[in-house]
N, C-alpha and C. Protein backbone atom coordinates (compact mmCIF):
# COMPACT_ATOMS: atom_id res chain seq x y z
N UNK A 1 20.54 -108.32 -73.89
CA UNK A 1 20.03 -107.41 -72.89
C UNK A 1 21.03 -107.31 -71.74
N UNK A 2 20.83 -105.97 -71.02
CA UNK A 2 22.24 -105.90 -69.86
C UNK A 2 21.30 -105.36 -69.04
N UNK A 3 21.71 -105.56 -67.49
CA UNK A 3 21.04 -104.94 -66.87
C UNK A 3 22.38 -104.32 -65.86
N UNK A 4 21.99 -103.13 -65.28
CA UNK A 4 22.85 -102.27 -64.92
C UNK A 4 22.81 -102.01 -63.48
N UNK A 5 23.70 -102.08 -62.46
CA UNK A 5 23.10 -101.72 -61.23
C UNK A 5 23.98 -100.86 -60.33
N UNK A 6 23.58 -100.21 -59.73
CA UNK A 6 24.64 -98.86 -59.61
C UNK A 6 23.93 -98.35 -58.07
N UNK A 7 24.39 -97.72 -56.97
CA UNK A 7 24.32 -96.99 -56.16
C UNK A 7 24.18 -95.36 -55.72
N UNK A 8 23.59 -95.29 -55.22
CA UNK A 8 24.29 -93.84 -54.81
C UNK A 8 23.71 -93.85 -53.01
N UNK A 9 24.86 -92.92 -52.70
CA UNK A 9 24.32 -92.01 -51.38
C UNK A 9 25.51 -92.83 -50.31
N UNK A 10 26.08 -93.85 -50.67
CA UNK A 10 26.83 -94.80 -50.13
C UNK A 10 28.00 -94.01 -48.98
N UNK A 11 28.34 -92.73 -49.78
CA UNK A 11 29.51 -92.10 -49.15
C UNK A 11 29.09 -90.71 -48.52
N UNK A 12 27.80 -90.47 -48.49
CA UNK A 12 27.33 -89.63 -48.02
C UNK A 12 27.13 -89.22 -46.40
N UNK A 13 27.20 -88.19 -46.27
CA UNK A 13 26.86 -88.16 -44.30
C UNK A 13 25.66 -88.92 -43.85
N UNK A 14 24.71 -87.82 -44.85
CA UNK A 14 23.66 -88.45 -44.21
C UNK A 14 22.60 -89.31 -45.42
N UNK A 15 21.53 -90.11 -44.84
CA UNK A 15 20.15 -90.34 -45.85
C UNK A 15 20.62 -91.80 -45.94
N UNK A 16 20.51 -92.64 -46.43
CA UNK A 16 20.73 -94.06 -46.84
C UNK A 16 21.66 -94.43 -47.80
N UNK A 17 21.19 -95.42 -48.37
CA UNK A 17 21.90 -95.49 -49.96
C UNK A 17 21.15 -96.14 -50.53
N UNK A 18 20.78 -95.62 -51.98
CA UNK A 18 20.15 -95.91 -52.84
C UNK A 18 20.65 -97.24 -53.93
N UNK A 19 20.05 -98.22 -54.28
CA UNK A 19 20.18 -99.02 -55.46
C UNK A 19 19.61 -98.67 -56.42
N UNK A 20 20.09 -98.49 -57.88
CA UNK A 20 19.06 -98.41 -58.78
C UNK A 20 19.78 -99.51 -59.84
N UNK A 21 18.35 -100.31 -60.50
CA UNK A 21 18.84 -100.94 -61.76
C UNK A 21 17.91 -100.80 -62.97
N UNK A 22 18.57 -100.65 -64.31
CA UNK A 22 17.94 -100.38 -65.18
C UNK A 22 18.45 -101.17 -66.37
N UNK A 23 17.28 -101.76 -66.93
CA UNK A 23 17.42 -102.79 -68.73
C UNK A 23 17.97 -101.11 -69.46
N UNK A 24 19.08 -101.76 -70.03
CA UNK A 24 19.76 -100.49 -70.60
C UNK A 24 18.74 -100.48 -72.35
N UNK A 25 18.72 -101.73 -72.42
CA UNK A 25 18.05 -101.76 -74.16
C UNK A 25 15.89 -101.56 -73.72
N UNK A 26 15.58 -101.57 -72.70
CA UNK A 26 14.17 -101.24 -72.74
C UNK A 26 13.29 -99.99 -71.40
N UNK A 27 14.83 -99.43 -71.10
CA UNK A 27 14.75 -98.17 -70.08
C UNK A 27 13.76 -98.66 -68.93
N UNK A 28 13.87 -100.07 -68.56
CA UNK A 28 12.84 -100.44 -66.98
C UNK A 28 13.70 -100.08 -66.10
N UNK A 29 12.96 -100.18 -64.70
CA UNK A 29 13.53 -99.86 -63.91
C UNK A 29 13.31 -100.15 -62.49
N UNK A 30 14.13 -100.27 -61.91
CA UNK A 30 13.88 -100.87 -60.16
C UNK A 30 14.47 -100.37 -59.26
N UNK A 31 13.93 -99.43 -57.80
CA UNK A 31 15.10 -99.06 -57.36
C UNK A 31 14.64 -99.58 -55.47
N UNK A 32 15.43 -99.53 -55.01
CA UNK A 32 15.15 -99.46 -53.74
C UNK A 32 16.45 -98.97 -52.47
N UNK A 33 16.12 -98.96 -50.82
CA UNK A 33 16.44 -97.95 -50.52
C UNK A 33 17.01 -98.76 -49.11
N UNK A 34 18.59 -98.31 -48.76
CA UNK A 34 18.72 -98.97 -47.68
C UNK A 34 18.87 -98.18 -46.52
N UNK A 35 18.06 -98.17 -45.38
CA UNK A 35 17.54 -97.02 -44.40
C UNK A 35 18.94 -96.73 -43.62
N UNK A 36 19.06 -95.76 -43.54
CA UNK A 36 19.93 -95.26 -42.62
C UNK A 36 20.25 -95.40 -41.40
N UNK A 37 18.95 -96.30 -40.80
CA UNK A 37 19.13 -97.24 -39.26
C UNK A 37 20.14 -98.80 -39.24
N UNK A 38 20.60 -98.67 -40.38
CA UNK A 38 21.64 -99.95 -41.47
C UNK A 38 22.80 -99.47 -41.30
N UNK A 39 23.08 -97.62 -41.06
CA UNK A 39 24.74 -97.50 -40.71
C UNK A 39 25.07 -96.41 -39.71
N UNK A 40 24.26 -97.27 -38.86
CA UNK A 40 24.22 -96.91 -37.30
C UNK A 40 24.37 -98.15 -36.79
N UNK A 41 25.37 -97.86 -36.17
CA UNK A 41 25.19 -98.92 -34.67
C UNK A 41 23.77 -99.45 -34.10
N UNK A 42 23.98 -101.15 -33.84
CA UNK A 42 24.83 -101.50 -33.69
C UNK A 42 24.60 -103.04 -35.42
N UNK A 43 23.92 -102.04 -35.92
CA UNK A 43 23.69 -102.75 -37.56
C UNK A 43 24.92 -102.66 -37.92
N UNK A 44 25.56 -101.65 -38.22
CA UNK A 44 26.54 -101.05 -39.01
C UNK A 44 27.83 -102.40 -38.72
N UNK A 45 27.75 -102.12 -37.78
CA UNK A 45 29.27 -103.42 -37.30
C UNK A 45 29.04 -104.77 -38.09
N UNK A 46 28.06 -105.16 -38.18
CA UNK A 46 27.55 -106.36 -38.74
C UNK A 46 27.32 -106.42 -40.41
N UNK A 47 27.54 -104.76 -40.64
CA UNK A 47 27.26 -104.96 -42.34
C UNK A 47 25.70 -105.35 -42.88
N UNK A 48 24.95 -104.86 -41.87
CA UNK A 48 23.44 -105.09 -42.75
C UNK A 48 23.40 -104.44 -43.92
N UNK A 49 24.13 -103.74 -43.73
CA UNK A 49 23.70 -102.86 -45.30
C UNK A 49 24.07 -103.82 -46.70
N UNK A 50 24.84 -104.25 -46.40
CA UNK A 50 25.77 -105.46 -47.49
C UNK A 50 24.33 -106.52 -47.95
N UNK A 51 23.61 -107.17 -46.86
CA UNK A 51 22.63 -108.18 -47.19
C UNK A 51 21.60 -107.00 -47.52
N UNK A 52 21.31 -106.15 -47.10
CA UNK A 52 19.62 -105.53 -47.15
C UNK A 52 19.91 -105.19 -49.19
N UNK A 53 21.39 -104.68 -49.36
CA UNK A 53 21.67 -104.34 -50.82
C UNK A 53 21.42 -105.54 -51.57
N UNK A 54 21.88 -106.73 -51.27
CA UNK A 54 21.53 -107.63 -52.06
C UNK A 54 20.13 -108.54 -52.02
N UNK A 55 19.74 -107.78 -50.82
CA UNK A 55 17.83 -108.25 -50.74
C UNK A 55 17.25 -107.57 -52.24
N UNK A 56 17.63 -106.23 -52.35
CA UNK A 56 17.42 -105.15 -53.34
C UNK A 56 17.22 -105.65 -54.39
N UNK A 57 18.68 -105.79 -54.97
CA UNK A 57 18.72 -106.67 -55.92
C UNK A 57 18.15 -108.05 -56.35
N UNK A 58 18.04 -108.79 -55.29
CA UNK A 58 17.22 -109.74 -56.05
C UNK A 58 16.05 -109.44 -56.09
N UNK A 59 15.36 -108.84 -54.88
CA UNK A 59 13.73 -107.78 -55.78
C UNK A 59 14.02 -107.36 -56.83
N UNK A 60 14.81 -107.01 -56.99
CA UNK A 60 14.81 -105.82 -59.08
C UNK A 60 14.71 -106.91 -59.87
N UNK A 61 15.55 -108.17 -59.52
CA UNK A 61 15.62 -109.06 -60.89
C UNK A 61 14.33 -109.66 -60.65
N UNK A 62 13.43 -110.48 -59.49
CA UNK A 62 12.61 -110.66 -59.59
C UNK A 62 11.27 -109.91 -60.18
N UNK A 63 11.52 -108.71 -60.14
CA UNK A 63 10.24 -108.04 -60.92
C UNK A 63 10.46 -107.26 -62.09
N UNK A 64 11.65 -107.52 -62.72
CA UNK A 64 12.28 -106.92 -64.35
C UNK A 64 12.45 -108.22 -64.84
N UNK A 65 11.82 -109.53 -64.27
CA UNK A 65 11.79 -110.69 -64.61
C UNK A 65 13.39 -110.80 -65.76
N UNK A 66 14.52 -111.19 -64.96
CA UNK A 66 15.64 -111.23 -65.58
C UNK A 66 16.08 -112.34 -65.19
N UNK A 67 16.50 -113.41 -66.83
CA UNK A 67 16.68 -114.41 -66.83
C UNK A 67 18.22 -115.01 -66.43
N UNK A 68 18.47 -115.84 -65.83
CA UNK A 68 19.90 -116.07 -65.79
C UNK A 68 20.74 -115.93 -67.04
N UNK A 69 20.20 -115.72 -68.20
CA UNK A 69 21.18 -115.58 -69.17
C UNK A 69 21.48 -114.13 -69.67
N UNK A 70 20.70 -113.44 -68.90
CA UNK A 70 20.50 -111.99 -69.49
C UNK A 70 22.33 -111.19 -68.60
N UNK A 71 23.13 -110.78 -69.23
CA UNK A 71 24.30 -109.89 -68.56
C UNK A 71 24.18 -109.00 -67.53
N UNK A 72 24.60 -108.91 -66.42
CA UNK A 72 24.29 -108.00 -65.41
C UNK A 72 25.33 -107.18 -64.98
N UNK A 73 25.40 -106.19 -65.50
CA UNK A 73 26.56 -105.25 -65.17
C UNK A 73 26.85 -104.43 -63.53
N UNK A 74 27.35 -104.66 -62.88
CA UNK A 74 27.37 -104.19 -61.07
C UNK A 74 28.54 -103.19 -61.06
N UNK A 75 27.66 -102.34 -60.54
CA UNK A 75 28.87 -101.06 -59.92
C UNK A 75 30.28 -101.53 -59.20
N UNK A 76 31.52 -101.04 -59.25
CA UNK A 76 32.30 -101.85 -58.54
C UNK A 76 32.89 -101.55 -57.28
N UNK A 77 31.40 -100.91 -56.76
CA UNK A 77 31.59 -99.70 -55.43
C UNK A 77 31.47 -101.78 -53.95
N UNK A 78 32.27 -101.21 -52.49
CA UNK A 78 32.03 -102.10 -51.86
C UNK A 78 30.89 -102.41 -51.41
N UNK A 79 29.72 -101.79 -51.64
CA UNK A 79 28.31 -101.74 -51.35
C UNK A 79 27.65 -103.23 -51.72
N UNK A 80 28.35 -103.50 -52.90
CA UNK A 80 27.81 -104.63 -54.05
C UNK A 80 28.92 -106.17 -53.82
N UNK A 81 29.61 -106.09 -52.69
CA UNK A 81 30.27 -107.21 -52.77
C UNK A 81 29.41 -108.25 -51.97
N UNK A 82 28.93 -108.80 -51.30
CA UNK A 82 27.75 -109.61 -50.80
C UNK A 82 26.97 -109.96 -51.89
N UNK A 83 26.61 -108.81 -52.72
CA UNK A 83 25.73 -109.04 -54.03
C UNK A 83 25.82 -109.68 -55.26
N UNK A 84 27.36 -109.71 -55.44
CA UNK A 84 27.84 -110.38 -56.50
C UNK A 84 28.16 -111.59 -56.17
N UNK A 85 28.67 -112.06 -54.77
CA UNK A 85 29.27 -113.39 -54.85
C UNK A 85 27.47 -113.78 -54.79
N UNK A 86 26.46 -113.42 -54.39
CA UNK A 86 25.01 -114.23 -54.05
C UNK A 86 24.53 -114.35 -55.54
N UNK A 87 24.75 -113.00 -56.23
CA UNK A 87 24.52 -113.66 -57.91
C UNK A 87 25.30 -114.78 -58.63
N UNK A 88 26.40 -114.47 -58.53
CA UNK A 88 27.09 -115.72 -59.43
C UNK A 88 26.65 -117.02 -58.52
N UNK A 89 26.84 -117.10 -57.04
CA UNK A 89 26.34 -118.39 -56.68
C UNK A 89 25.17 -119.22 -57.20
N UNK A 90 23.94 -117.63 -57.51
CA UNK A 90 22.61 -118.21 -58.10
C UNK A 90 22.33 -118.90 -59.82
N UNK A 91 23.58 -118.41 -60.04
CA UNK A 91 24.27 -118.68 -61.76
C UNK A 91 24.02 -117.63 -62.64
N UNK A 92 23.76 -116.08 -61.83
CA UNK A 92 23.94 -115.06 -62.96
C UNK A 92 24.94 -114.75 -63.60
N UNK A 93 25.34 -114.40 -64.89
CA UNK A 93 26.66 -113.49 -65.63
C UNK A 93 26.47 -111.81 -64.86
N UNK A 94 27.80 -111.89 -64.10
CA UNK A 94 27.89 -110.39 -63.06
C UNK A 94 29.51 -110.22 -63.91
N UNK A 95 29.16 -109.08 -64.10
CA UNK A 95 30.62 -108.39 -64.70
C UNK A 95 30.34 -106.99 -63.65
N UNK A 96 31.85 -106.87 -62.77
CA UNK A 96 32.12 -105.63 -62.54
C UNK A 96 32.31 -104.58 -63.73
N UNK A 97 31.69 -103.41 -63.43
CA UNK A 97 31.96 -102.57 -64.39
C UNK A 97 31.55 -100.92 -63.81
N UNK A 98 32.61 -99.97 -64.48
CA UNK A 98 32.17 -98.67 -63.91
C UNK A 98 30.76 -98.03 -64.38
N UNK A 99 29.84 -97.50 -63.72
CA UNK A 99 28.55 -97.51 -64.15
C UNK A 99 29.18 -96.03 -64.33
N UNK A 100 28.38 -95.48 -65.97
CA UNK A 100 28.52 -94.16 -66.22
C UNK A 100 26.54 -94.34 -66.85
N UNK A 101 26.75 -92.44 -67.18
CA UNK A 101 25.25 -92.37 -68.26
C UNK A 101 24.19 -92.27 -67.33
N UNK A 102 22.87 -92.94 -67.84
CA UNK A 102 21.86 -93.05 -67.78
C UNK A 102 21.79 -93.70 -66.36
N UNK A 103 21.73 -94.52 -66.35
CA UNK A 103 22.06 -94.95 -64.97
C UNK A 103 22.79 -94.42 -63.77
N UNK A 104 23.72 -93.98 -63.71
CA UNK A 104 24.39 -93.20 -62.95
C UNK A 104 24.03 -92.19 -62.68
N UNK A 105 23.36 -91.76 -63.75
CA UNK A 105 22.43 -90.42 -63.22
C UNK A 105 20.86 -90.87 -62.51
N UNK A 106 20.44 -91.55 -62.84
CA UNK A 106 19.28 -92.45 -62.05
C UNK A 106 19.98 -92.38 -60.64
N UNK A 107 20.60 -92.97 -60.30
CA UNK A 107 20.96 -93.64 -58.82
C UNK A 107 20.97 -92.12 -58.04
N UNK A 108 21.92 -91.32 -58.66
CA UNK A 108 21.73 -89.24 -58.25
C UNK A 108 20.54 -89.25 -57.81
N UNK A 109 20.00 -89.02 -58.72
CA UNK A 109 18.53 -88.71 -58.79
C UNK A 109 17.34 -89.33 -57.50
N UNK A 110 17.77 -90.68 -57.82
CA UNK A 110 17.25 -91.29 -56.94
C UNK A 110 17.55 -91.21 -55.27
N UNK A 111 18.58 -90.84 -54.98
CA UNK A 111 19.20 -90.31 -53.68
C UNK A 111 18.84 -89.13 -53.15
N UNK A 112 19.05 -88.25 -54.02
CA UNK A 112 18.17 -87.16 -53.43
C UNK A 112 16.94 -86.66 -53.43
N UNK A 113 16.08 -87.71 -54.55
CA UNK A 113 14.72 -87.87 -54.02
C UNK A 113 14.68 -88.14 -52.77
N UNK A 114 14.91 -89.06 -52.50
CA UNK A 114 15.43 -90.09 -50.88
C UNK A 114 15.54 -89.03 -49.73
N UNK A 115 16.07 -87.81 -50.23
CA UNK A 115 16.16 -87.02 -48.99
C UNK A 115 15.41 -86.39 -49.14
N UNK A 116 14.81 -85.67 -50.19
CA UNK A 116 13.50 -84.52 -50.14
C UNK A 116 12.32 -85.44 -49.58
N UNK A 117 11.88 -86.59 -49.84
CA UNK A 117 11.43 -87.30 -49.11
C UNK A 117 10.92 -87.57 -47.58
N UNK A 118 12.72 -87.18 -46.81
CA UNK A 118 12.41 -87.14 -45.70
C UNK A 118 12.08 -85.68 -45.31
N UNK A 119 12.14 -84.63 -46.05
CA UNK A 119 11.91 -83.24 -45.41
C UNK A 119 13.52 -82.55 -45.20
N UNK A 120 14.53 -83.12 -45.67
CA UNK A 120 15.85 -82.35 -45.69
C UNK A 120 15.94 -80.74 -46.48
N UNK A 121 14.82 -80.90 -47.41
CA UNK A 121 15.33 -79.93 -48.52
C UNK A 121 14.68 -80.12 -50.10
N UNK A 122 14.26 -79.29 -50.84
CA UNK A 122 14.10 -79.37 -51.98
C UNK A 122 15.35 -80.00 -52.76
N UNK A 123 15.26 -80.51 -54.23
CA UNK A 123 15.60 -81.23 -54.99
C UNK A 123 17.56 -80.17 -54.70
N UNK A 124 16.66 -79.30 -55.39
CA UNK A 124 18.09 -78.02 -55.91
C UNK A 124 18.67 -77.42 -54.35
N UNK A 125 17.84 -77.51 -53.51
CA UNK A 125 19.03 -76.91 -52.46
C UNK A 125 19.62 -78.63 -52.01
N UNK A 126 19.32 -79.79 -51.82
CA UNK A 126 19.92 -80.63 -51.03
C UNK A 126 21.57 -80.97 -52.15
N UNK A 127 20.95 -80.49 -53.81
CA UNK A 127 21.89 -81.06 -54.86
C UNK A 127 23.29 -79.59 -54.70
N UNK A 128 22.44 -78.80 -54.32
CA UNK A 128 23.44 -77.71 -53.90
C UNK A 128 24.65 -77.69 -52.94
N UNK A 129 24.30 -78.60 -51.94
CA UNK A 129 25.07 -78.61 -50.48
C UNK A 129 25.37 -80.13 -50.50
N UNK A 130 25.18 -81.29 -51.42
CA UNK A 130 25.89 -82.35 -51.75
C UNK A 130 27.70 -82.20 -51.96
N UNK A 131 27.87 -82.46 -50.44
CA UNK A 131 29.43 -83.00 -50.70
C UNK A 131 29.10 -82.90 -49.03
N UNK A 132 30.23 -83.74 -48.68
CA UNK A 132 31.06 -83.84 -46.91
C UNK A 132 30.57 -82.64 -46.27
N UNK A 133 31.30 -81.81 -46.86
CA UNK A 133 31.06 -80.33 -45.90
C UNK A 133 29.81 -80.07 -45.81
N UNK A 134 29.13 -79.95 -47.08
CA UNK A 134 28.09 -79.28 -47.04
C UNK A 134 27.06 -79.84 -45.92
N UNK A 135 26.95 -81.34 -46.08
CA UNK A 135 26.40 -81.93 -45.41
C UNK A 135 26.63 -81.57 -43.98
N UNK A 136 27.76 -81.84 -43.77
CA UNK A 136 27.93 -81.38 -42.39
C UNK A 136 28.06 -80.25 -42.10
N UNK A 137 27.64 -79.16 -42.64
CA UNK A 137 27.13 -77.91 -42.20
C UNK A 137 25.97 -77.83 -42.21
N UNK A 138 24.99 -78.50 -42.98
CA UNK A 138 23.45 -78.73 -42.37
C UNK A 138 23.34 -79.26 -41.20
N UNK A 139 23.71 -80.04 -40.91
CA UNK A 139 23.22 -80.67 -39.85
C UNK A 139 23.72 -80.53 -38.64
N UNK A 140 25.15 -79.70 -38.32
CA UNK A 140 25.53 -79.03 -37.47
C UNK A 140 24.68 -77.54 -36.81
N UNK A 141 23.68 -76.98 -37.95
CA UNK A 141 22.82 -75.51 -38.18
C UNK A 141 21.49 -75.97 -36.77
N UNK A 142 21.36 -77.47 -37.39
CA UNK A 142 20.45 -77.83 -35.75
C UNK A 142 20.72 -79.38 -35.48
N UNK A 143 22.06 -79.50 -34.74
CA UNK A 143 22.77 -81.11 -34.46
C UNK A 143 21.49 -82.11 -33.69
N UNK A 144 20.95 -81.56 -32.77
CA UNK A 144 19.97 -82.17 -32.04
C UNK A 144 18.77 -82.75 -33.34
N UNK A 145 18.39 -82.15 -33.69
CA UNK A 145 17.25 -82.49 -34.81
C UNK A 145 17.80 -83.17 -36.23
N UNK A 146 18.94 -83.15 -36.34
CA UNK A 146 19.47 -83.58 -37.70
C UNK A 146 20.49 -84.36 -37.79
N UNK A 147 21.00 -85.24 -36.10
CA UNK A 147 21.99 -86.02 -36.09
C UNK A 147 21.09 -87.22 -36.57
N UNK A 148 19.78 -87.48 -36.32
CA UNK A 148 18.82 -88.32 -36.99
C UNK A 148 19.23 -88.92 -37.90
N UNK A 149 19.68 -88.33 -39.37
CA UNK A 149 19.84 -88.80 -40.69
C UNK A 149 21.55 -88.92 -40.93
N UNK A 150 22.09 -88.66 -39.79
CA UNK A 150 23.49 -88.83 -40.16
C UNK A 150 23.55 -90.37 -40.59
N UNK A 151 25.04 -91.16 -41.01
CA UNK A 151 25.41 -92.28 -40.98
C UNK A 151 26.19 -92.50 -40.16
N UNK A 152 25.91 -92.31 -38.54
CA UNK A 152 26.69 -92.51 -37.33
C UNK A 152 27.69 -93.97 -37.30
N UNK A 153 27.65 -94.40 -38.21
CA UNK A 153 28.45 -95.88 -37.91
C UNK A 153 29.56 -95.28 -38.19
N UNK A 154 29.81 -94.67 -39.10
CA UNK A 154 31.30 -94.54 -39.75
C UNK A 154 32.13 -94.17 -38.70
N UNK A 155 33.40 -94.31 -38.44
CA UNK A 155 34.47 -94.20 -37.69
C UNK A 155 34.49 -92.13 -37.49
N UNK A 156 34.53 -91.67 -38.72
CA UNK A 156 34.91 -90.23 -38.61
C UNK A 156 33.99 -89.87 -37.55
N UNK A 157 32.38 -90.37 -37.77
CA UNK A 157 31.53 -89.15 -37.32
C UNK A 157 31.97 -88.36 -35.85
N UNK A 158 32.31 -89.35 -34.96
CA UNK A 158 32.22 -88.45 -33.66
C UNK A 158 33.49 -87.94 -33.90
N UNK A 159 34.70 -87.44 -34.35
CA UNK A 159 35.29 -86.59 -35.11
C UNK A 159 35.10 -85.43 -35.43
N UNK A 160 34.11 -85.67 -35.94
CA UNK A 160 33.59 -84.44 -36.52
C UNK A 160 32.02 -84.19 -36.23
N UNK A 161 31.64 -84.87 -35.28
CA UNK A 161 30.25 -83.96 -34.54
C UNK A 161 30.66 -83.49 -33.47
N UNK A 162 32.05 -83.30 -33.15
CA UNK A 162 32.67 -82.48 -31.64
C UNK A 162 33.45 -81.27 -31.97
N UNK A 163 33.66 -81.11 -33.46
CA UNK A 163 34.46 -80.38 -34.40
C UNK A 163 33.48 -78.55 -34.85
């Protein structure tokens, strides 16, 4: 059995970032969600997002009841580095590996649920205007009401919310 664990939303302007993991041989599944108040100041400096991801993860293995012997395949995005040294410390088998497929499309999926969620947009317009720009042409359309969901930690943003 492998279990698979993969991200999304990580590089995105705005919304959080998503974990998803899935038993590739019995299609379960676990996902959870790291809030966007995680890469904002003055969280962001400190890397909460790094521990809240690997809180994630050990919820998924705790309730896909996954045994230390079972293979755990980890995205090899920097999201997951906190996560892997806390697994192998705990004595899981963690192999970096590029997450493609089924999974990878989960974590999509799961991200922009994440934003229709908050009221950004239906499924097909938020998947429409997914990339840098796009993003930041939403939320420039009303900056006051939509700097909310940005990921203000990052170095670019005030860059480009004066732009």
């Amino acid at each position: 059995m492998v279990i698979e664990v993969d991200d999304s939303g990580w590089g995105d302007l705005i919304g959080g970032a998503v974990i998803v993991m899935r038993r590739v041989e019995t299609d379960e599944k676990y996902s959870g969600e790291i809030p966007t108040e995680l890469f904002k100041e003055p969280e962001f400096r400190y890397k909460a997002y790094l521990r809240y991801a690997t809180q994630i993860i050990l919820e998924g293995l705790d309730k896909l009841q996954v045994p230390k012997t079972e293979a755990i395949h980890i995205c090899t995005g920097y999201i997951f580095e906190h996560a892997e040294d806390t697994l192998r410390e705990l004595g899981y088998k963690v192999t970096e590996v590029k997450i493609e497929g089924k999974t990878q499309d989960l974590a999509e999926k799961t991200f922009i649920e994440s934003l229709v969620k908050r009221g950004i947009g239906s499924f097909s317009e938020i998947a429409s205007m997914r990339s840098f720009n796009g993003f930041l042409d939403w939320v420039k359309e009303d900056l006051s009401e939509r700097e909310q969901y940005v990921k203000t930690g990052w170095k670019n943003w005030a860059k480009h919310r004066d732009t």
